[in-house]
Each structure stands twice: as C-alpha cells, then as structure tokens.
Protein backbone atom coordinates (compact mmCIF):
# COMPACT_ATOMS: atom_id res chain seq x y z
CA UNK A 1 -68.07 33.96 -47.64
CA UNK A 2 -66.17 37.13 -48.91
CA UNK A 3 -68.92 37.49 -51.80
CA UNK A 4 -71.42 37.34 -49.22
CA UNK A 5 -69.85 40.08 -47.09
CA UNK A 6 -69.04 42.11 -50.31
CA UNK A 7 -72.91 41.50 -51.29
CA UNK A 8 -73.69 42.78 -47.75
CA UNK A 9 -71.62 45.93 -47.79
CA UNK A 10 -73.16 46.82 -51.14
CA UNK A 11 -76.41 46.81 -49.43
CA UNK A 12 -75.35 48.59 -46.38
CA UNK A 13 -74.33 51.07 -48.67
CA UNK A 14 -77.09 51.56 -50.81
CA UNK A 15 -79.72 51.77 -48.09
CA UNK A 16 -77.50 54.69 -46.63
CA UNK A 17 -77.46 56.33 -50.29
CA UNK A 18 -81.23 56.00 -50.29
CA UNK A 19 -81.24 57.56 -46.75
CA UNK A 20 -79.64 60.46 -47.23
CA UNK A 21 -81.43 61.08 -50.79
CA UNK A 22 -84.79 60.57 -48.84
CA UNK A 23 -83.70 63.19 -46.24
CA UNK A 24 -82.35 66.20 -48.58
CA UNK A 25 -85.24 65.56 -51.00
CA UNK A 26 -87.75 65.90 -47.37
CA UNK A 27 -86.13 68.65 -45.87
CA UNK A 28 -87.73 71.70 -47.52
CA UNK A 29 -91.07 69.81 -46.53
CA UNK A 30 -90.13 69.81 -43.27
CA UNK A 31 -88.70 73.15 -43.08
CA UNK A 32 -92.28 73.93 -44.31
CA UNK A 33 -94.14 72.21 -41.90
CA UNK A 34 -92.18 72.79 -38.50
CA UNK A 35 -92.09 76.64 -40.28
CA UNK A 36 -95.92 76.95 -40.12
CA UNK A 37 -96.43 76.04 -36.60
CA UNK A 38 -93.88 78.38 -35.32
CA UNK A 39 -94.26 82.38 -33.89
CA UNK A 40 -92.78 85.10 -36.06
CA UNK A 41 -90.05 85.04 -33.55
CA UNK A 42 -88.56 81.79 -33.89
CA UNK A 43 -88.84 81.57 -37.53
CA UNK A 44 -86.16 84.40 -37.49
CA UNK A 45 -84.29 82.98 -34.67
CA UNK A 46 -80.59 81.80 -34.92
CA UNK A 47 -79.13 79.38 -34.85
CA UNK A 48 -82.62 77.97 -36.10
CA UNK A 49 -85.02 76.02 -34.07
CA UNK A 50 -86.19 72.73 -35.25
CA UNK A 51 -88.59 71.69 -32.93
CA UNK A 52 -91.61 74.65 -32.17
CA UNK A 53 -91.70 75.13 -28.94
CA UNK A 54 -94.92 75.78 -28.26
CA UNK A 55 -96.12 74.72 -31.16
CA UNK A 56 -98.62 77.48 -32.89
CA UNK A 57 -101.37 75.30 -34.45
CA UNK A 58 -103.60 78.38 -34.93
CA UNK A 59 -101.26 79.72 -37.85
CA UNK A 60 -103.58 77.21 -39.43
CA UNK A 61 -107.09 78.74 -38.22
CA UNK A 62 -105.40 82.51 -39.24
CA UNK A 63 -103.90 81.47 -42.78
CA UNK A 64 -107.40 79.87 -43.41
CA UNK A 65 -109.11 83.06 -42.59
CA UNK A 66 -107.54 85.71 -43.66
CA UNK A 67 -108.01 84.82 -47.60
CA UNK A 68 -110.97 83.05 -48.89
CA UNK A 69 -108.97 79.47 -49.25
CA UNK A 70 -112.58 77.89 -48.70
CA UNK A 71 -113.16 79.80 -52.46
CA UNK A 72 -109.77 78.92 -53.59
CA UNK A 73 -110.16 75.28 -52.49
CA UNK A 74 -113.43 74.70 -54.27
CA UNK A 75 -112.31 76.62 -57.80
CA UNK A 76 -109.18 74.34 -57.74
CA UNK A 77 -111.26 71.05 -57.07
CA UNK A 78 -113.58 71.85 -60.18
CA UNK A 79 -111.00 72.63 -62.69
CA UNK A 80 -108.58 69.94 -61.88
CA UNK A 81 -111.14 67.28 -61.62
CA UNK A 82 -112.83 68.61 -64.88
CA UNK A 83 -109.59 68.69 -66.65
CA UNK A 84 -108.47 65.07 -65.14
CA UNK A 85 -111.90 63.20 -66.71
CA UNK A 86 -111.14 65.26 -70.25
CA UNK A 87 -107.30 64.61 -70.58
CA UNK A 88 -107.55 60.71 -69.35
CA UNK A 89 -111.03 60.13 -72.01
CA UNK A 90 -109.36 62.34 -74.71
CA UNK A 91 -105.81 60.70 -74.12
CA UNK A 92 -106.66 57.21 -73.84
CA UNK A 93 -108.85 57.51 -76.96
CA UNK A 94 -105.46 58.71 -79.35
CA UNK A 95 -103.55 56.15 -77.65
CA UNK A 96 -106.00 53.64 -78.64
CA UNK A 97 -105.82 54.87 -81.99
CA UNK A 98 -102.01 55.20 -82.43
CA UNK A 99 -101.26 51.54 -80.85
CA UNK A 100 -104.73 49.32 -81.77
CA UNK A 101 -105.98 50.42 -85.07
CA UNK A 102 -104.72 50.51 -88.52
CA UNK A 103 -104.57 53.83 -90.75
CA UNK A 104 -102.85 55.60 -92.96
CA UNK A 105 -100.23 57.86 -91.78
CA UNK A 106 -100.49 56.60 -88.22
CA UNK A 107 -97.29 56.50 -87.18
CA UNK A 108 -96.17 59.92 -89.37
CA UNK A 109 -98.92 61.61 -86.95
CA UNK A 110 -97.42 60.17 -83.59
CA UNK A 111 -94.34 61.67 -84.55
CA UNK A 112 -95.69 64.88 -85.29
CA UNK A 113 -97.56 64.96 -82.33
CA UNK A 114 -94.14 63.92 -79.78
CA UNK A 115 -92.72 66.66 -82.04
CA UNK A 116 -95.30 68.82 -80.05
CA UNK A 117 -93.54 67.94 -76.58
CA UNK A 118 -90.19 70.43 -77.54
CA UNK A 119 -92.60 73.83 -78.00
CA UNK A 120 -92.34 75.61 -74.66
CA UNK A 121 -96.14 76.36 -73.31
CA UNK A 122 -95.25 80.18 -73.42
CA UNK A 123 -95.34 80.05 -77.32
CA UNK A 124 -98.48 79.34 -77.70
CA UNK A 125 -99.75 81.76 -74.55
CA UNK A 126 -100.45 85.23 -76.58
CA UNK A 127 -101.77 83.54 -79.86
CA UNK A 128 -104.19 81.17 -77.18
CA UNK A 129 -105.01 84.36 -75.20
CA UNK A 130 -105.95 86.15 -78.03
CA UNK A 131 -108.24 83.20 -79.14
CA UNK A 132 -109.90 83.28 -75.75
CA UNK A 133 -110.59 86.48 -75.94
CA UNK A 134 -112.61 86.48 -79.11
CA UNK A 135 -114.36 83.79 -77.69
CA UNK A 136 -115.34 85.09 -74.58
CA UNK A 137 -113.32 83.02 -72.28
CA UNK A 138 -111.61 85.28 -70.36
CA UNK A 139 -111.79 85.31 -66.18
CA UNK A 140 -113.78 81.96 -66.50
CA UNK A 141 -113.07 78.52 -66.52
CA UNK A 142 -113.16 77.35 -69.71
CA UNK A 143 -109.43 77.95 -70.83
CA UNK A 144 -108.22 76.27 -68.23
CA UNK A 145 -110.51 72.81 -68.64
CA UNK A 146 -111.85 72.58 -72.83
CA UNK A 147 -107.72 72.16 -73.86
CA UNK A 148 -107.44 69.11 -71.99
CA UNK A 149 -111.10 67.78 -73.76
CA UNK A 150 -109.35 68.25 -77.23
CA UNK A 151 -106.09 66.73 -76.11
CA UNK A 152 -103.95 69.98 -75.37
CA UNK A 153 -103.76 70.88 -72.12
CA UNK A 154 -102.14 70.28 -69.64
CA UNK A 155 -99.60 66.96 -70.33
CA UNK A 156 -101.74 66.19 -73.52
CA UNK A 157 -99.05 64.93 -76.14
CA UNK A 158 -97.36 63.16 -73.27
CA UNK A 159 -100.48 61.49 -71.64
CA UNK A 160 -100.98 60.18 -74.88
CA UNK A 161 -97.46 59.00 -75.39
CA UNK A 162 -97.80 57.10 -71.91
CA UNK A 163 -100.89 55.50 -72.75
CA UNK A 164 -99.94 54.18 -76.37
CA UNK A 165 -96.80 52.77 -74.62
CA UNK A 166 -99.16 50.97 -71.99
CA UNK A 167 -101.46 49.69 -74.29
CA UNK A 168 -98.88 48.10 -76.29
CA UNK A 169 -98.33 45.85 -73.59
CA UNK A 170 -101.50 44.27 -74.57
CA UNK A 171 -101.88 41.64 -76.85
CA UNK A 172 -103.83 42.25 -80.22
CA UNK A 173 -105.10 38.76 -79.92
CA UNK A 174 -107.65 40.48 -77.52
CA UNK A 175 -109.09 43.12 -80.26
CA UNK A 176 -109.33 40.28 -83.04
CA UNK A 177 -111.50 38.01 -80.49
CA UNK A 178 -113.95 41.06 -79.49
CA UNK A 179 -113.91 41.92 -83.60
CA UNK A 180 -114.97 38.38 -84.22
CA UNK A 181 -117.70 38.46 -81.85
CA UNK A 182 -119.22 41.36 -83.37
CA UNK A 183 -117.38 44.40 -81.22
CA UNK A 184 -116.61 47.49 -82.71
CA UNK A 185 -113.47 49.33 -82.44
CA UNK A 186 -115.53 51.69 -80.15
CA UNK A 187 -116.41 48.87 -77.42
CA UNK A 188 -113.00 47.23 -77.78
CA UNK A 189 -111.47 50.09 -76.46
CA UNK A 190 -114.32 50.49 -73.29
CA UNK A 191 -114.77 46.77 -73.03
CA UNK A 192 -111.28 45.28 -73.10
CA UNK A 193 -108.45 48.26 -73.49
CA UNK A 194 -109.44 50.86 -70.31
CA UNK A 195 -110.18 47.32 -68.07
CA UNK A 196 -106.91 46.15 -68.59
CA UNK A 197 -105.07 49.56 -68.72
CA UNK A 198 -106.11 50.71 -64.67
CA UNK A 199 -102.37 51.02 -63.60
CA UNK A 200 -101.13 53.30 -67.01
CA UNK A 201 -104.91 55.46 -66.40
CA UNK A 202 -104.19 55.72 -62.93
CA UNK A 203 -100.43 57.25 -63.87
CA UNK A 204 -101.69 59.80 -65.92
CA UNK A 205 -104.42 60.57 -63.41
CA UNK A 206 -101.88 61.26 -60.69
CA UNK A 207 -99.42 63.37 -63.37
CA UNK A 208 -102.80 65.06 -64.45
CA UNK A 209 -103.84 66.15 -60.82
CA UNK A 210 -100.12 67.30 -60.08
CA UNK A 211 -100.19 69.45 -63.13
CA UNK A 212 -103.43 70.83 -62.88
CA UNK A 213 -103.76 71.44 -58.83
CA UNK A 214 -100.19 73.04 -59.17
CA UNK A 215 -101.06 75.18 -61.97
CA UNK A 216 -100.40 78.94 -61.58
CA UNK A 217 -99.30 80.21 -65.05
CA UNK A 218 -102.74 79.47 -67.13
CA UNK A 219 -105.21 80.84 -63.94
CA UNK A 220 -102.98 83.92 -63.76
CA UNK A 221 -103.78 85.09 -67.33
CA UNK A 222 -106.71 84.12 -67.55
CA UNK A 223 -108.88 84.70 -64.02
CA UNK A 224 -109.37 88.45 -63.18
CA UNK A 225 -112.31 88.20 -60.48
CA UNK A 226 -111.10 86.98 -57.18
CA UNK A 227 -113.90 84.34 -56.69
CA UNK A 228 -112.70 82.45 -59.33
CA UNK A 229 -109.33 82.46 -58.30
CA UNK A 230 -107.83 79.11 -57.97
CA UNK A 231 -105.63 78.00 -54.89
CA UNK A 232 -101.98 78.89 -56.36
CA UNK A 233 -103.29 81.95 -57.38
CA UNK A 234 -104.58 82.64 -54.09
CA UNK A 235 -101.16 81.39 -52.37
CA UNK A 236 -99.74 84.19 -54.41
CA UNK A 237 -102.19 86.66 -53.27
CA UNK A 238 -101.70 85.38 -50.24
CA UNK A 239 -97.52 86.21 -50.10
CA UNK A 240 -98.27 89.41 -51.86
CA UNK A 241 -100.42 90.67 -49.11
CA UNK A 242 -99.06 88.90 -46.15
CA UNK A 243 -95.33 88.78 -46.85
CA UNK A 244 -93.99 89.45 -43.61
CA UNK A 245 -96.04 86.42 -41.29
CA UNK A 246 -93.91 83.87 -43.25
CA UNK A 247 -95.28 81.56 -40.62
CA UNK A 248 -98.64 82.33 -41.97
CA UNK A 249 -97.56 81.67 -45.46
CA UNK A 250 -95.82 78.33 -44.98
CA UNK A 251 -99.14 77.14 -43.25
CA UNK A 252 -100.89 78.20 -46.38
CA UNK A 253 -98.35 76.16 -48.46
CA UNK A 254 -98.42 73.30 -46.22
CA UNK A 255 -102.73 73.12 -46.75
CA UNK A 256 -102.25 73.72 -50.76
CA UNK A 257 -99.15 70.93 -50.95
CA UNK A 258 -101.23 68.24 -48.43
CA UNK A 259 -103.97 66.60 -51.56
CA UNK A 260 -101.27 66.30 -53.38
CA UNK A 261 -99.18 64.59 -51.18
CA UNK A 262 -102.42 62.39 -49.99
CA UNK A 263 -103.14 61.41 -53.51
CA UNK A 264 -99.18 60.01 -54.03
CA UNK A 265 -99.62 58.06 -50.82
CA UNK A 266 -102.50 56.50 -51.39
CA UNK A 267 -101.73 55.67 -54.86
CA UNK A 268 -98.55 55.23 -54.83
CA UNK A 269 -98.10 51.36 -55.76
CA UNK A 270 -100.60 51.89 -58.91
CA UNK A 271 -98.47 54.25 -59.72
CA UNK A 272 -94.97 52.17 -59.55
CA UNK A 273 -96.94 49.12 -61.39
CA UNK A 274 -98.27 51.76 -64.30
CA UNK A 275 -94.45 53.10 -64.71
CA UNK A 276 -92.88 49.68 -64.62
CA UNK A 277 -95.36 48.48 -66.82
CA UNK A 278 -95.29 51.37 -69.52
CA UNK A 279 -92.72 50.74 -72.65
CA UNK A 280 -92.29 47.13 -72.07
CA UNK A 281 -92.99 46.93 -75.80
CA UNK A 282 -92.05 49.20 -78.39
C-alpha cells in the first residue's frame, strides 16, 4: 500500500513539474498574443493587464496593411517549400548511401561530414557571398534554395545524420530481396527505403520548415529589393519602421509564428514516432 501511495505521489509530482514547465515555456506566447490585441495604452499599463479589455482585433487588419506581408508571405512560402523538397531528396539520398551501400571510405566520409556540424554558419558567409556574387545570385532566390539541393543548407549535415540513423533501423534483409529480384540500388532506395522511412522524412521536414520559415540571417545578405523580401525580413522592417505600436508588432509576430505552430500541431505524433524511432541502432 505505501509503494502504491509513494508511486502516486511521484506522479502527482511529475504532472505538476510538467505543468509549470508547460506554462513558463507558453508564457512569452501568450504575452504575444494577449499583446497584439491590446491598445497602445494598456500595453504600457501597470500593473499589466492580462485580459484585453476590449479586445483590439483590428491590430490584425492594420499590421497586415501597413507592410506588404501578402509579398512577404508568398516569398517565404516559395523558398521554404523549395528548400524543404531539395534538403529531404538530397538528404535522404547520402543517408541511403552512408547506412545501405558498401564503399570505400564510407564511414571516413560520415565523419568528415559530422565534422562539418562544429563550423559556425558565419564562417562560411563572406567566402559564400563572394561566390554568389560572381555568379549572379545576389537579391534573388537562389542562395537561399540551390545549398539545400547539394546538401548544404540549411540543417544539411544533420538531416543527413538523422536519416542514416533512421534508416538503420531497417533491416538489410529488405535491400538483398529487392537486389535479387532485379532492383537497383536506385529503386531500393524509392521502392522500399523512403516507404518505410515516413516518420524520420517527416522529422526532418518539420526541422527543415522551422529553419527555413524562421530564417533571417541568409535573406538579409542576400535580398536587396523589397519584393523579394521574405517574412522575417519584413518583421524586421516592420519593427524598424513601426517601433513604437508594439501592439502592431506583436500582431505581426503572432501571424509570422502561427504556420509554424500549425505545422507542429498537426504533425506532432509523426514527429514523436520519427525521434523515438531514430538511433535505435547504431
């Protein structure tokens, strides 16, 4: 009987911990949200005011206006879905390589390339910039979406990392049957590896979008013109030129933080089964 009460305690108490690690890791979301239907006036009031009262839903309809976010909304949607489709093809390709196949120096490369993972992104900025330039890739898209098509963009080495981890979960048995029925390495990895690998594609999906949607650094050097400015770069625009209506800006932040949140939620268990999954077998 004592066990059981001791066993019930230690849940009591770890639902609480849970509780109050859900609540300070959801307050500045709140504080955003109850922020961007408020007036001027009782964002500044004290003590502060949780609850608008009324509540000002056309900081929405203003913040929308003001800046082209229609522009913003539609650059952002390109690149990230571009650069999603290029960094889960290019990714789940090397991982197929570095956990399915057989060559020489295989395993000397994957090291190399987690080696990869400790160079901060700002080393490389001036020497990439510079390439760009030559090229003729400056204030379009291109730098932002062809790195992830060769594997370096945004989350490359680690996508790949994920993904050779998940696909180590499954059994080789399954490549030597499709091998002895003719398959090539090619349509093992479309016909058998990506079917069985949804949960670990979906997972680097979801990182991918995060990454890319949230991405200021990369559209900042690179974009000049402001109809090809992406939607972080237009939420900075956006606090540059309309610093004081902070009510206005946290309506702003609340429409450029909502897809991602939406995405999460909906995918949310693919995303627990693709982490759970991932590294069962080294």
């Amino acid at each position: 009987m004592s066990a059981m009460r001791r066993s019930l305690h230690s849940r009591i108490l770890l639902y609480f911990l849970v509780v109050v690690v859900v609540v300070v890791f959801s307050l500045p979301f709140v504080w955003v949200l109850r922020s961007s239907v408020m007036t001027t006036a009782e964002l500044f009031q004290f003590p502060p005011q949780w609850v608008p009262h009324p509540f000002s839903w056309k900081n929405y309809q203003d913040a929308l206006t003001v800046v082209p976010f229609g522009r913003y909304f539609l650059n952002s949607t390109l690149v990230t879905l571009t650069t999603i489709l290029g960094s889960v093809l290019i990714s789940s390709l090397a991982a197929f390589s570095f956990s399915h196949l057989r060559w020489r120096g295989r395993n000397v490369l994957f090291m190399v390339l987690l080696s990869s993972l400790m160079m901060p992104y700002i080393v490389t900025l001036i020497p990439s910039f510079i390439m760009w330039r030559y090229l003729g890739g400056i204030d379009t898209f291109l730098p932002l979406v062809l790195p992830s098509w060769f594997g370096t963009g945004v989350g490359g080495a680690f996508n790949i990392f994920l993904l050779r981890q998940f696909f180590l979960t499954i059994p080789s048995e399954l490549d030597e049957a499709a091998y002895m029925d003719g398959a090539s390495p090619l349509a093992v990895y479309w016909y058998v590896m990506l079917p069985l690998s949804v949960p670990g594609l979906l997972v680097v999906t979801i990182i991918t979008f995060g990454w890319a949607w949230n991405d200021l650094l990369a559209p900042l050097v690179y974009l000049i013109s402001p109809s090809r400015f992406t939607l972080a770069i237009g939420l900075t625009e956006f606090a540059t030129a309309y610093s004081i209506q902070w009510n206005l800006l946290m309506a702003a932040s609340a429409v450029v933080i909502l897809p991602v949140l939406v995405v999460y939620v909906v995918f949310q268990r693919y995303f627990i089964q693709g982490i759970a999954l991932t590294g069962l077998k080294v």
